[in-house]
PDB file of N, CA and C in Angstrom:
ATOM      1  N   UNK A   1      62.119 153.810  20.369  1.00  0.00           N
ATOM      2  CA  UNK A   1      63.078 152.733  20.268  1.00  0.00           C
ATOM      3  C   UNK A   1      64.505 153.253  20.453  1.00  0.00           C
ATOM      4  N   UNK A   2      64.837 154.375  19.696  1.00  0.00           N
ATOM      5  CA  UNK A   2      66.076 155.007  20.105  1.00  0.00           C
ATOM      6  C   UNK A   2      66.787 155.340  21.440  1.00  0.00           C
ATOM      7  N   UNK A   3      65.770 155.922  22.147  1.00  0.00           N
ATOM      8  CA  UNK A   3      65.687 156.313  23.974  1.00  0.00           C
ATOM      9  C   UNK A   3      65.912 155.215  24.223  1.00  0.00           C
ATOM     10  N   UNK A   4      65.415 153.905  24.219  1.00  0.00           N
ATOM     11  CA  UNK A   4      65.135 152.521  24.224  1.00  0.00           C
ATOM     12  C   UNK A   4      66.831 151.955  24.446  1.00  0.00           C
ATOM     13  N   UNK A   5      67.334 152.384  23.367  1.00  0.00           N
ATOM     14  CA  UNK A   5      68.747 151.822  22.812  1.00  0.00           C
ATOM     15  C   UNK A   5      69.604 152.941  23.775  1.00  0.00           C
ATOM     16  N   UNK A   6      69.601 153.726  23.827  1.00  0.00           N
ATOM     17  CA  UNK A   6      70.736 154.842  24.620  1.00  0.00           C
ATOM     18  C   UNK A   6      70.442 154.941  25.884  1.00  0.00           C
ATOM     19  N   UNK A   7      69.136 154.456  26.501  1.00  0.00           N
ATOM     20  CA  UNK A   7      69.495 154.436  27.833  1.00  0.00           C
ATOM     21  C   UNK A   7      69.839 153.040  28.422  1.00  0.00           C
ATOM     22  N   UNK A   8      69.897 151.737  27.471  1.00  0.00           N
ATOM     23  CA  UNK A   8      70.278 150.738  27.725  1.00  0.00           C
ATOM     24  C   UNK A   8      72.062 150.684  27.140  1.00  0.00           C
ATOM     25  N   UNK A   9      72.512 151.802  26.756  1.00  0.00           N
ATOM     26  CA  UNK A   9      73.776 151.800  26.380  1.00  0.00           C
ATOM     27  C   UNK A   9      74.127 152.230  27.520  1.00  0.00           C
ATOM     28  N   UNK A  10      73.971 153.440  28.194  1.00  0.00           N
ATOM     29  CA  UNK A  10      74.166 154.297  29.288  1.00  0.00           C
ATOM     30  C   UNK A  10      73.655 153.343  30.231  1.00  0.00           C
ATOM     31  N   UNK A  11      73.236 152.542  30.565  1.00  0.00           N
ATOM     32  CA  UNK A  11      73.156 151.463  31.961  1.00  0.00           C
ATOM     33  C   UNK A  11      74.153 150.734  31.546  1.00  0.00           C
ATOM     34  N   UNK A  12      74.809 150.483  30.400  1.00  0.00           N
ATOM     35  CA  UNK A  12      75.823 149.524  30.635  1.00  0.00           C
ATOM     36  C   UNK A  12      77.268 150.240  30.978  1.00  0.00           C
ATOM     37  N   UNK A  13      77.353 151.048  30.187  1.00  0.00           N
ATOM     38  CA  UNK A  13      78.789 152.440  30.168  1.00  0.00           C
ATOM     39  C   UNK A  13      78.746 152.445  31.722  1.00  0.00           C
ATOM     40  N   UNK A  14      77.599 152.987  32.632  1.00  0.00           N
ATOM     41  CA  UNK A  14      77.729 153.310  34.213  1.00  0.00           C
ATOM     42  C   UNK A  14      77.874 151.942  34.848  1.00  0.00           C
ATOM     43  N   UNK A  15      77.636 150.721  34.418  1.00  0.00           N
ATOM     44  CA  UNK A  15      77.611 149.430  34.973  1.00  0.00           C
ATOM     45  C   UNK A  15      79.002 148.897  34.652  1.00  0.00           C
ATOM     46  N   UNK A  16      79.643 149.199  33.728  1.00  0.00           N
ATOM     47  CA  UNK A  16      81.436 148.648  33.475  1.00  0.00           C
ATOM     48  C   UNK A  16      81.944 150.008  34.207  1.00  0.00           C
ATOM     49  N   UNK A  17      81.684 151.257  34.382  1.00  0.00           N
ATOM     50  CA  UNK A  17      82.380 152.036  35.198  1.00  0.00           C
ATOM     51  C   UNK A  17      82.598 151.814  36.211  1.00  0.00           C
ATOM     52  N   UNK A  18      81.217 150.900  37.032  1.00  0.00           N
ATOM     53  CA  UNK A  18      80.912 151.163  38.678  1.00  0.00           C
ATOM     54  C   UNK A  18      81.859 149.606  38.861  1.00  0.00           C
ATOM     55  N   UNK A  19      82.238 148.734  37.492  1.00  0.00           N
ATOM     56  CA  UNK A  19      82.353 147.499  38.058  1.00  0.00           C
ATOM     57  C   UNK A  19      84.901 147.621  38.049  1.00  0.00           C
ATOM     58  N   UNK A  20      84.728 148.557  36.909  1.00  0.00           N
ATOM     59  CA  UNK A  20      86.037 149.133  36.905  1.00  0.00           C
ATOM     60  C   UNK A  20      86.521 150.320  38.110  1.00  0.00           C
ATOM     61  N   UNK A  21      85.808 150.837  38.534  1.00  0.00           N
ATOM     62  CA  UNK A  21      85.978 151.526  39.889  1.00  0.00           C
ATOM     63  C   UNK A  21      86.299 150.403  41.327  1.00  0.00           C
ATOM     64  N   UNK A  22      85.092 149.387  40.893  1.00  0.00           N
ATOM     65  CA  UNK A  22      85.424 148.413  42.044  1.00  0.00           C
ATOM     66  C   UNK A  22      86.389 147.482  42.115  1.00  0.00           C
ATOM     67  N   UNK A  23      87.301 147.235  41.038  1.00  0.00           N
ATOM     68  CA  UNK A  23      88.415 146.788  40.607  1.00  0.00           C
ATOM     69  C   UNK A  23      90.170 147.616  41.099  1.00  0.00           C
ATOM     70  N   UNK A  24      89.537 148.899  40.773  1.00  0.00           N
ATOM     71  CA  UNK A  24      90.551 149.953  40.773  1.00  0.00           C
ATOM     72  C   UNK A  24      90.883 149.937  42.404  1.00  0.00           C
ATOM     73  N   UNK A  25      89.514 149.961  43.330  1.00  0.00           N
ATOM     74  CA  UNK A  25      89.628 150.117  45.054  1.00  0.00           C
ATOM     75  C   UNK A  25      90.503 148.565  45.252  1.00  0.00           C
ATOM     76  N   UNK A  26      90.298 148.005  44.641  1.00  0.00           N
ATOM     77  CA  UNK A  26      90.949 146.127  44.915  1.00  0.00           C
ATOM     78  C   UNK A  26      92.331 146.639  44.990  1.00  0.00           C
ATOM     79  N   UNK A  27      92.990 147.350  43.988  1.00  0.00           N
ATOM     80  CA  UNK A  27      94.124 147.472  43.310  1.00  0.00           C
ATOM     81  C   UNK A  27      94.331 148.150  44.360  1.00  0.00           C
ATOM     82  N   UNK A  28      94.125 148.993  44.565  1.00  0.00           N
ATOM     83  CA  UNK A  28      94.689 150.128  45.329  1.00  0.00           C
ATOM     84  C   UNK A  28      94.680 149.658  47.139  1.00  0.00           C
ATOM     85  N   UNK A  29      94.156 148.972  47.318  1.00  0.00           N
ATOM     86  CA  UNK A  29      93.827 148.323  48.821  1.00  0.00           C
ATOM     87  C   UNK A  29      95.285 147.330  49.126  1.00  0.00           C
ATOM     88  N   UNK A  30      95.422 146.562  47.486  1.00  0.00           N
ATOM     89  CA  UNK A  30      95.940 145.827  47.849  1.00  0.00           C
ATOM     90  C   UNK A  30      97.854 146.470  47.820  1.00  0.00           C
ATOM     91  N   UNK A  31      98.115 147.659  47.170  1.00  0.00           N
ATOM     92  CA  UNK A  31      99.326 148.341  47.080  1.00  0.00           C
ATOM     93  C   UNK A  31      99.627 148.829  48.177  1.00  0.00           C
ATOM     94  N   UNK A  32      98.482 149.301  48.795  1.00  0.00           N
ATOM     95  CA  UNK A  32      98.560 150.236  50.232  1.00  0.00           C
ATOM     96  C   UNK A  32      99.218 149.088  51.499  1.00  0.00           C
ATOM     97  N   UNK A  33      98.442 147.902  51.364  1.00  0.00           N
ATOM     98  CA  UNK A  33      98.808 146.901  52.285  1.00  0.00           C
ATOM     99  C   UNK A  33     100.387 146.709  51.995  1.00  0.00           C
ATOM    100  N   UNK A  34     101.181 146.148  50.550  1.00  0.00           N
ATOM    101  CA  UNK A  34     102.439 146.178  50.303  1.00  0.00           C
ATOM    102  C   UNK A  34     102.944 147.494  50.884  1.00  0.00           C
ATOM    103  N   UNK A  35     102.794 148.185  50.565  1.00  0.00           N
ATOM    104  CA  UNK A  35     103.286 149.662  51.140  1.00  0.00           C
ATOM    105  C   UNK A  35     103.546 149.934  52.316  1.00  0.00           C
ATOM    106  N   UNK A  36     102.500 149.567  53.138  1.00  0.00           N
ATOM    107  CA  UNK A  36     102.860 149.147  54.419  1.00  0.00           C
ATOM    108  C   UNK A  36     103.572 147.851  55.084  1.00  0.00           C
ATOM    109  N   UNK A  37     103.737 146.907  54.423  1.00  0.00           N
ATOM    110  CA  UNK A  37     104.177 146.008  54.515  1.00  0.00           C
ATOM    111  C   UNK A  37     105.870 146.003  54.397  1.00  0.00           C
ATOM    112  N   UNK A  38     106.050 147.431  53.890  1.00  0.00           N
ATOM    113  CA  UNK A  38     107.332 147.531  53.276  1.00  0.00           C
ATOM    114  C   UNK A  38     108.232 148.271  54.630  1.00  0.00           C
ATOM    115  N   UNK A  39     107.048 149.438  55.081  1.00  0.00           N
ATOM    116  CA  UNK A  39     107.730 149.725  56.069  1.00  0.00           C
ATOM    117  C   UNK A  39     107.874 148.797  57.492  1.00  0.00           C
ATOM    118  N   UNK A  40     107.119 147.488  57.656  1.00  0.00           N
ATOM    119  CA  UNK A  40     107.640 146.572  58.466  1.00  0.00           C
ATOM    120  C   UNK A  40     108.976 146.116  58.433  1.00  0.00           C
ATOM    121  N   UNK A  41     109.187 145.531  57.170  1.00  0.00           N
ATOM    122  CA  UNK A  41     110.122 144.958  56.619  1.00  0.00           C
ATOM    123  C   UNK A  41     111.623 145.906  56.666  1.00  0.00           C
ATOM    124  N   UNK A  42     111.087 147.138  56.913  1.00  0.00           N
ATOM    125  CA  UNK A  42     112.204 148.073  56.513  1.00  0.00           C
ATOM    126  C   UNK A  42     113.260 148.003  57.837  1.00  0.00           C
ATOM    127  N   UNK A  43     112.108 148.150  59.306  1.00  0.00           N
ATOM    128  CA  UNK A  43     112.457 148.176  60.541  1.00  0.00           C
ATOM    129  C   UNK A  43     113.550 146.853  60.730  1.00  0.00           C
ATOM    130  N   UNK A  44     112.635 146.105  60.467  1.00  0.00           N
ATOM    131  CA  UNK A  44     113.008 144.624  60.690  1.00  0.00           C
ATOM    132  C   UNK A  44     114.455 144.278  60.449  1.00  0.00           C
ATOM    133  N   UNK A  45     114.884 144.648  59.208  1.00  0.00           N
ATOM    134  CA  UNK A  45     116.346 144.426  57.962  1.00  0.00           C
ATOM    135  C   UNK A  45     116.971 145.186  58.921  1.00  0.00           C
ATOM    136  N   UNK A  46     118.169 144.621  58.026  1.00  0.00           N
ATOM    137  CA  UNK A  46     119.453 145.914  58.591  1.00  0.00           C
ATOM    138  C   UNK A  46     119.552 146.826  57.859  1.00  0.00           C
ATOM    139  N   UNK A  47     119.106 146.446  56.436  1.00  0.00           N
ATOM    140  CA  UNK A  47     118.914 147.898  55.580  1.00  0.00           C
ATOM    141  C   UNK A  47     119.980 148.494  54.897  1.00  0.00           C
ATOM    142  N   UNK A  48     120.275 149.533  54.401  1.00  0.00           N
ATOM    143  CA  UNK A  48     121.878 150.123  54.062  1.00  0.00           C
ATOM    144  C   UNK A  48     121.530 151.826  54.533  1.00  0.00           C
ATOM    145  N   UNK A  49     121.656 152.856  54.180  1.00  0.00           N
ATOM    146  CA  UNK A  49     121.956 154.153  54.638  1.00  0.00           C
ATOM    147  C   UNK A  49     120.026 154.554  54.992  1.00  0.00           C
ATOM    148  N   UNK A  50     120.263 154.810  56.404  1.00  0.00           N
ATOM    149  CA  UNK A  50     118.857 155.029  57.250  1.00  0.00           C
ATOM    150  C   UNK A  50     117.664 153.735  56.829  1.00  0.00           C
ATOM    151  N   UNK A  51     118.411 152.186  56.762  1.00  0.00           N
ATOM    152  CA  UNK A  51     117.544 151.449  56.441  1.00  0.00           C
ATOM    153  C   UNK A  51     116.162 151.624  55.523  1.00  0.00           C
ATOM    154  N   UNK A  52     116.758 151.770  53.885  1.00  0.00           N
ATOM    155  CA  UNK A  52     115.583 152.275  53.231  1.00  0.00           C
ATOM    156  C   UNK A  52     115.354 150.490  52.847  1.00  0.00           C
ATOM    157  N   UNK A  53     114.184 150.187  52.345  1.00  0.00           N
ATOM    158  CA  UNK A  53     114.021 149.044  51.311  1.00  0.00           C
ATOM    159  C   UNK A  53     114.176 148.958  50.326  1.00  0.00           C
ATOM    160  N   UNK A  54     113.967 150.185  49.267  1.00  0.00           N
ATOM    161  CA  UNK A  54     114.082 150.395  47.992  1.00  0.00           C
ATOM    162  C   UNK A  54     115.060 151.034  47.477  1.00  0.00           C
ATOM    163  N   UNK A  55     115.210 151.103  46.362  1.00  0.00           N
ATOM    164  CA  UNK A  55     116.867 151.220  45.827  1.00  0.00           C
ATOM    165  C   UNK A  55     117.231 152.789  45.420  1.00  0.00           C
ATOM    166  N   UNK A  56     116.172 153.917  45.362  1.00  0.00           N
ATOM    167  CA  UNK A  56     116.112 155.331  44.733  1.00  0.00           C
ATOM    168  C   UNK A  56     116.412 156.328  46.043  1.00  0.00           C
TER     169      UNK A  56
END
């Protein structure tokens, strides 16, 4: 019954990992697109010193 209980703990621990990993690629897909999106935008503007977008 114990084995029972810990390998149905351990299917869930790897099942919120695999479902937080697939969350994390969302996140990250969707920053990369802004990111690139930024250097469109950058061309585009008039910009201020070597047309940056961001302020640092």
């Amino acid at each position: 019954m114990t084995v029972l209980i810990l390998l149905l703990l351990l299917a869930l621990i790897l099942g919120g990992a695999g479902f937080a990993l697939r969350v994390l690629w969302w996140i990250a897909v969707v920053v990369a697109v802004l990111w690139l999106l930024g250097f469109v935008f950058r061309s585009a503007g008039t910009g201020g010193a070597k047309g940056r977008w961001y302020r640092w």
